[in-house]
Protein backbone atom coordinates (compact mmCIF):
# COMPACT_ATOMS: atom_id res chain seq x y z
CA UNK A 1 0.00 0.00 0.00
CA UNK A 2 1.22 3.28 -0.90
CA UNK A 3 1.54 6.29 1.51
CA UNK A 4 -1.02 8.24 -0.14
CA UNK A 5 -3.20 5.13 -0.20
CA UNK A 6 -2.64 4.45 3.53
CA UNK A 7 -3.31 8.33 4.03
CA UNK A 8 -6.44 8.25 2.77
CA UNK A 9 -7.85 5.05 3.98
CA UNK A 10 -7.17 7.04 7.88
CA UNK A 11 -9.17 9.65 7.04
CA UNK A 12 -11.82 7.59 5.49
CA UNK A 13 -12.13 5.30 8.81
CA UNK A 14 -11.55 8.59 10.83
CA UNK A 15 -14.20 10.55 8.91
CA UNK A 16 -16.37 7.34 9.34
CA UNK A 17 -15.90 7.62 13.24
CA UNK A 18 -16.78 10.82 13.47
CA UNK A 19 -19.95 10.53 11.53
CA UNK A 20 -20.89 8.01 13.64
CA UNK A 21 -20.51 9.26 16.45
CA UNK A 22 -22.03 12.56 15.15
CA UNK A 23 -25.36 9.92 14.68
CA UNK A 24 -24.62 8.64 18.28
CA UNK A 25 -25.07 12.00 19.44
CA UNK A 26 -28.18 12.87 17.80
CA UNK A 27 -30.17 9.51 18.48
CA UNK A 28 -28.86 10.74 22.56
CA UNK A 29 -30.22 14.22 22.16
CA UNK A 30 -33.10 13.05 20.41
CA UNK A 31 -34.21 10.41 23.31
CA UNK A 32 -33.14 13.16 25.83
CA UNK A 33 -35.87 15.47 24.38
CA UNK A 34 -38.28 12.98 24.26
CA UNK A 35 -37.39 11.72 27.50
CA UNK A 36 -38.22 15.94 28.82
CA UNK A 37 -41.41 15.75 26.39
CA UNK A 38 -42.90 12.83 28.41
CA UNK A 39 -44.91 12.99 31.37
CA UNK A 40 -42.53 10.52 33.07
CA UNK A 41 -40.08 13.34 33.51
CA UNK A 42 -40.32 15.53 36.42
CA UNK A 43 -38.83 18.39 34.48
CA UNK A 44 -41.31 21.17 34.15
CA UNK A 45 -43.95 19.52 35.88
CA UNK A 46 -47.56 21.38 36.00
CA UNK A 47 -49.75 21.93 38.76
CA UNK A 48 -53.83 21.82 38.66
CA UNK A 49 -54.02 25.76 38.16
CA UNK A 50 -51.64 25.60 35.64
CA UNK A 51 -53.79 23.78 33.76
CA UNK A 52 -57.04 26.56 34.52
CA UNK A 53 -58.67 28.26 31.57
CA UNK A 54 -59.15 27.15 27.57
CA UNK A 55 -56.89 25.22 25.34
CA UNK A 56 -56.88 25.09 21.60
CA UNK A 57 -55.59 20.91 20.29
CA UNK A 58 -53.27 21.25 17.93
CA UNK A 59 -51.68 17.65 18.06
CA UNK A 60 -52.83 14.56 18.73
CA UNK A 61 -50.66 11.32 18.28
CA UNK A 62 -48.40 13.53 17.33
CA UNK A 63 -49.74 14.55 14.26
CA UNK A 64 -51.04 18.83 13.43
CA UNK A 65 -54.59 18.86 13.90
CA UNK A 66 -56.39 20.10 10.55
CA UNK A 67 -59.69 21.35 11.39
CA UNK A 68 -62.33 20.74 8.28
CA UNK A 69 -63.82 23.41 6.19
CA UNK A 70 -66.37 25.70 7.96
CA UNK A 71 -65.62 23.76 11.26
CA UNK A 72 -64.43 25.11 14.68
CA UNK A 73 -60.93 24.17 15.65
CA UNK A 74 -61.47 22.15 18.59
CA UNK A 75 -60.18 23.24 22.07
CA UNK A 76 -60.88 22.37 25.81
CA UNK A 77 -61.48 24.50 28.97
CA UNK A 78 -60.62 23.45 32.85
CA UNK A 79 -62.33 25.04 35.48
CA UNK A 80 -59.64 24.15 38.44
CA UNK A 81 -61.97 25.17 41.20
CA UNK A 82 -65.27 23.36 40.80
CA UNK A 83 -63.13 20.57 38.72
CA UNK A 84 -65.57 21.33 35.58
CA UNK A 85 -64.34 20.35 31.59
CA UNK A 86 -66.05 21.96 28.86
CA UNK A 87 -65.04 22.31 25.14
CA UNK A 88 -65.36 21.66 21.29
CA UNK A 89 -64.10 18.75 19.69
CA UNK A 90 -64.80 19.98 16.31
CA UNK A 91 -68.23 19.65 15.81
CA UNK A 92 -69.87 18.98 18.97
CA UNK A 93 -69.45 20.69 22.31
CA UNK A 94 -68.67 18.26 25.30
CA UNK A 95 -68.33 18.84 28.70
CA UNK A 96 -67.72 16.43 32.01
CA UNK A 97 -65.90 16.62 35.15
CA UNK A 98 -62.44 15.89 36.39
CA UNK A 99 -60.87 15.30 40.71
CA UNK A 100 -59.66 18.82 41.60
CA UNK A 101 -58.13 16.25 44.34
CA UNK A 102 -55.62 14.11 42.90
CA UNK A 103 -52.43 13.60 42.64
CA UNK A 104 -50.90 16.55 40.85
CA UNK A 105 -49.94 15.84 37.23
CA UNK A 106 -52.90 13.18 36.91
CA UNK A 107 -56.26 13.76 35.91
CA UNK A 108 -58.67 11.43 34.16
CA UNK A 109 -60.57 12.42 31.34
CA UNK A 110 -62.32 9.44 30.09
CA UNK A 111 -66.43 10.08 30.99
CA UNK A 112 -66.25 13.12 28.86
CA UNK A 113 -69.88 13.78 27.49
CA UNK A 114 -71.05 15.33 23.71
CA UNK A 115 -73.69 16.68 22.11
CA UNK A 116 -74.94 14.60 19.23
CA UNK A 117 -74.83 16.81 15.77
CA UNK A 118 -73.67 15.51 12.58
CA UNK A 119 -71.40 17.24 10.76
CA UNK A 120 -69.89 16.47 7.11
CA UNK A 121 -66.68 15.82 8.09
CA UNK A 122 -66.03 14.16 11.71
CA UNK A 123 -62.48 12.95 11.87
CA UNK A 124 -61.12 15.58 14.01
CA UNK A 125 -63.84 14.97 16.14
CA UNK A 126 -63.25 11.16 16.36
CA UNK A 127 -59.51 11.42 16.72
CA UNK A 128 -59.90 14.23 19.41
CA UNK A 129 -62.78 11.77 21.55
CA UNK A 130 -60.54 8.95 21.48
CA UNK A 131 -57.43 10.88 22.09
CA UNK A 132 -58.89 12.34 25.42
CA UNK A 133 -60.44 9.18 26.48
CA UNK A 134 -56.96 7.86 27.24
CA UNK A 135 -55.84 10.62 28.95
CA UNK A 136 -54.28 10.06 32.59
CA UNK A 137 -51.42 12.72 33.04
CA UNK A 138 -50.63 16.27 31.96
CA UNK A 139 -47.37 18.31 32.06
CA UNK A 140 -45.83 21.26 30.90
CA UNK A 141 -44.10 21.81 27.73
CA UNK A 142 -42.25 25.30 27.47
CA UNK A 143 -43.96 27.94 27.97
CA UNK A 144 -47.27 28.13 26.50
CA UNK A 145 -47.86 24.31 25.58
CA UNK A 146 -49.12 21.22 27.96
CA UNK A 147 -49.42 17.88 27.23
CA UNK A 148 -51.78 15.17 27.98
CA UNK A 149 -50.40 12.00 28.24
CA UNK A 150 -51.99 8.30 28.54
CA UNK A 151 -51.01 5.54 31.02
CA UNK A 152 -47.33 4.84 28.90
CA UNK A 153 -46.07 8.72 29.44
CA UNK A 154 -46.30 9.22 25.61
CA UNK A 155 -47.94 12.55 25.14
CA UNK A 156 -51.25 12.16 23.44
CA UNK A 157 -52.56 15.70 23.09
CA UNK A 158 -50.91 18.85 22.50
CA UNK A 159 -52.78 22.20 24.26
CA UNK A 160 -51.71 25.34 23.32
CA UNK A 161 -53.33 27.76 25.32
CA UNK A 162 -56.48 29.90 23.39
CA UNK A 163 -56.49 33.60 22.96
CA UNK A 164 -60.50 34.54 24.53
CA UNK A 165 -62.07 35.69 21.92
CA UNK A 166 -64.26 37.93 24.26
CA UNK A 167 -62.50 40.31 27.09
CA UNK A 168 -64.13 41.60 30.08
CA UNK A 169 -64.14 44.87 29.15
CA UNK A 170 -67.00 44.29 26.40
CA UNK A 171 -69.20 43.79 28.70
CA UNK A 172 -68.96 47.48 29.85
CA UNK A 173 -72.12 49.22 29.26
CA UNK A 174 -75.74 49.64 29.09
CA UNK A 175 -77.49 45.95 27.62
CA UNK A 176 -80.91 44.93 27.10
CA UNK A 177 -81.76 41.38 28.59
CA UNK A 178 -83.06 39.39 25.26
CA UNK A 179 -83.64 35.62 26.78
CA UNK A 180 -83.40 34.58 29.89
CA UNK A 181 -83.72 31.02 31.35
CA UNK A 182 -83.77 29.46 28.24
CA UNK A 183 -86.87 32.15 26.70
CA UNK A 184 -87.23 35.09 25.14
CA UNK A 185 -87.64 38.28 27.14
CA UNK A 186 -91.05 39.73 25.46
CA UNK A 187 -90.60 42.88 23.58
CA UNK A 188 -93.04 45.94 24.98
CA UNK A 189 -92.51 45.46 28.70
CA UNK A 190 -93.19 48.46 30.64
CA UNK A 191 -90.16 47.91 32.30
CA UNK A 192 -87.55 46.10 29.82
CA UNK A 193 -84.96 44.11 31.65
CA UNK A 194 -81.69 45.51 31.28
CA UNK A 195 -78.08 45.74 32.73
CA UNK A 196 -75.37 47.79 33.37
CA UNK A 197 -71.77 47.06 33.70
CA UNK A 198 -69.44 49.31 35.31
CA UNK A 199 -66.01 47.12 35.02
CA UNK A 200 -63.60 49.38 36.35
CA UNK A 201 -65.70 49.54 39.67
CA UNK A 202 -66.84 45.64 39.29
CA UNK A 203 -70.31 46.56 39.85
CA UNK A 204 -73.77 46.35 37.62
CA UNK A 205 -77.10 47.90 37.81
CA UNK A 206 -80.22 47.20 36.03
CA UNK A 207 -83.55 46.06 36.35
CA UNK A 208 -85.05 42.73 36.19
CA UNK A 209 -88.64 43.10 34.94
CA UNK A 210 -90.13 44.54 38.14
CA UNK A 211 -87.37 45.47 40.90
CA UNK A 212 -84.08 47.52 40.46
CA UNK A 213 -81.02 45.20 40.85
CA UNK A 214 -77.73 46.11 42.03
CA UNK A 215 -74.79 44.35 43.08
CA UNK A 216 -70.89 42.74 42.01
CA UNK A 217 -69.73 40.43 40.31
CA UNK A 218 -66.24 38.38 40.72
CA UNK A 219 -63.80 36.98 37.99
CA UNK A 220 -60.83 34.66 38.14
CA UNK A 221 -57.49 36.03 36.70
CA UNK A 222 -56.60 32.59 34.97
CA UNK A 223 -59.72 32.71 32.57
CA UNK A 224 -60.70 35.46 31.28
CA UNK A 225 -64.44 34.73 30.39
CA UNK A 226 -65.15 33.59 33.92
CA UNK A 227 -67.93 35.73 35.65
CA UNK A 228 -70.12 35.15 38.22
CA UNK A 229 -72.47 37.18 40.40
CA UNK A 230 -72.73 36.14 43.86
CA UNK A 231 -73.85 39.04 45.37
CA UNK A 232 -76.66 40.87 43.81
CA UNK A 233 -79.45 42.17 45.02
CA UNK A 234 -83.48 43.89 44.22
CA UNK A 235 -85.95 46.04 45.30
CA UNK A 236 -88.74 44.14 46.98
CA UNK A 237 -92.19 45.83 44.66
CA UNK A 238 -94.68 43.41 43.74
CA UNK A 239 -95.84 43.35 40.32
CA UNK A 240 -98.62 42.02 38.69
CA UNK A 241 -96.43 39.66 36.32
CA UNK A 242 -92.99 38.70 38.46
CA UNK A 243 -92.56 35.79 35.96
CA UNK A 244 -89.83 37.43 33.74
CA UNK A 245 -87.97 38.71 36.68
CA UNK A 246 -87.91 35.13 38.33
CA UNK A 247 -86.42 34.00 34.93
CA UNK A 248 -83.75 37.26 34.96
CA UNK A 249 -82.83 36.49 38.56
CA UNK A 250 -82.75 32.70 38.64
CA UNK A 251 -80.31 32.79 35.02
CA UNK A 252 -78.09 35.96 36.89
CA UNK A 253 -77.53 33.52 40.23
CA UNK A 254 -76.44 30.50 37.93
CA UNK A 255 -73.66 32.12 35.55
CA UNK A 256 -70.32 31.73 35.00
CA UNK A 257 -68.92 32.62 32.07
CA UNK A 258 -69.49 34.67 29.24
CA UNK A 259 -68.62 35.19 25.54
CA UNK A 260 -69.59 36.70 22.12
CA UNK A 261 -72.34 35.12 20.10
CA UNK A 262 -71.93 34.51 16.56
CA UNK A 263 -75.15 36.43 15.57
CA UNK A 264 -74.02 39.35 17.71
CA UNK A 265 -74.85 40.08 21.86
CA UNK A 266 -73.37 38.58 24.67
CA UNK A 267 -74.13 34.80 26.26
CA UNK A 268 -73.82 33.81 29.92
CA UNK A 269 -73.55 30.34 30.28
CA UNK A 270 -73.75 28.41 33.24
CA UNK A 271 -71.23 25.59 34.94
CA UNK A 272 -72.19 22.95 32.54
CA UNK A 273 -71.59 25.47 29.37
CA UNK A 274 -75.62 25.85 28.86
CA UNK A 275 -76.58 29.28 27.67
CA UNK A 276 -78.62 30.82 30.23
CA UNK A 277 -79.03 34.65 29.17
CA UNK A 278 -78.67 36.58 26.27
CA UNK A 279 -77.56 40.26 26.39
CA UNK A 280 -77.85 42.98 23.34
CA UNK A 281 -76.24 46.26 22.80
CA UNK A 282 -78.57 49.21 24.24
């Protein structure tokens, strides 16, 4: 063998070495990340509140989630304190409940309930169902991200967490009360239920049908559609018809959220997500 022949079968074994360990490196770093990604790792691991307020899926399996034309992208809500789940898994809305009391970084997902529409396309739906039907863990990933992960660590869904498409500062204002307890307010009322919301003060005023109601209402910092209003108060007149104020009063006591309807106005929904009162612009 000559010397330039010996020369160049070094390098060859030597450039060989070092691409192989280059690949040795790279299958480490790789298992390293997915070692972090996993809910097995204690690395960034999430408490309950972390978890408080709406997600948007945008993996499951590990694969983007593509919503289908004219379809919502589907996205899930925690309520930490009364241990509430509510969402949209494409087509349908579901809801359920989850223990505010275990173990942090578990939580158990799998007697989710759905409403029962039919939509043309329902993969994302189907894929999203059976994702979260496995779900036993969650955890932190970065900063904005948290996974759900099944019974074998592997993360199953992706959350990244949802920009609220309504603020609490809409609400500010004068608003007439259009439905109530599931009806229609009728039109013509002597006195028209209405509302008032004064945000910077956390206070409303209004009237309910019959009786002037005042009072406050609380919010949570870590969702920014929650609303409730624990502490309001009426006038004690007795009118000839108090059936539309027992409607106003009884939908006011049992909200706790709020958000923009598509055909314009505001909805208050109660724990389990049901719309309970409809406000328009005065």
């Amino acid at each position: 063998m000559g010397y330039f022949t010996y020369l160049c079968s070094v390098k060859i074994n030597l450039n060989k070495k070092i691409a192989m360990k280059k690949v040795f490196v790279s299958l480490c770093m790789a298992a390293t990340l997915m070692g972090l990604s996993s809910c097995a790792s204690t690395k960034n691991a999430a408490t309950l509140s972390s978890l408080s307020g709406e997600w948007n899926i945008i993996e499951i399996n590990g694969s983007a989630v593509v919503p289908a034309p004219n379809q919502e992208f589907p996205f899930i809500g925690f309520d930490t304190k009364t241990g509430k789940v509510y969402g949209n898994s494409g087509c349908n809305r579901l809801m359920g409940s989850f223990d505010v009391n275990a173990k942090p970084g578990q939580i158990d997902l799998g007697a989710l309930g759905s409403t029962r529409m039919m939509c043309p396309d329902m993969t994302v739906e189907k894929n999203v169902l059976a994702a979260l039907g496995q779900v036993k863990k969650y955890k932190q990933l970065g900063k904005e991200n948290m996974a759900l992960c099944g019974s074998s660590n592997r993360p199953l869904i992706v959350l990244q967490k949802k920009e609220a498409a309504s603020k609490l500062s809409d609400l500010n204002g004068k608003w007439i009360i259009s439905e109530a307890d599931g009806q229609a307010i009728p039109s013509g009322m002597e006195k028209q239920p209405a509302i008032e919301f004064d945000i910077a003060g956390k206070r409303l005023h209004g009237n309910a049908g019959c009786n002037i109601i005042n009072g406050s209402f609380d919010v949570d910092d870590a969702n920014p559609t929650a609303i409730s209003f624990p502490r309001v108060i009426s006038t004690m007149m007795a009118c000839p018809d108090m059936e539309v104020e027992g409607r106003v009063l009884k939908a006011l006591n049992a909200v706790q959220s709020f958000g923009k309807l598509a055909g314009g106005g505001m909805g208050f929904y109660d724990t389990d997500n049901n719309l309970v009162m409809v406000l328009v612009k005065k």
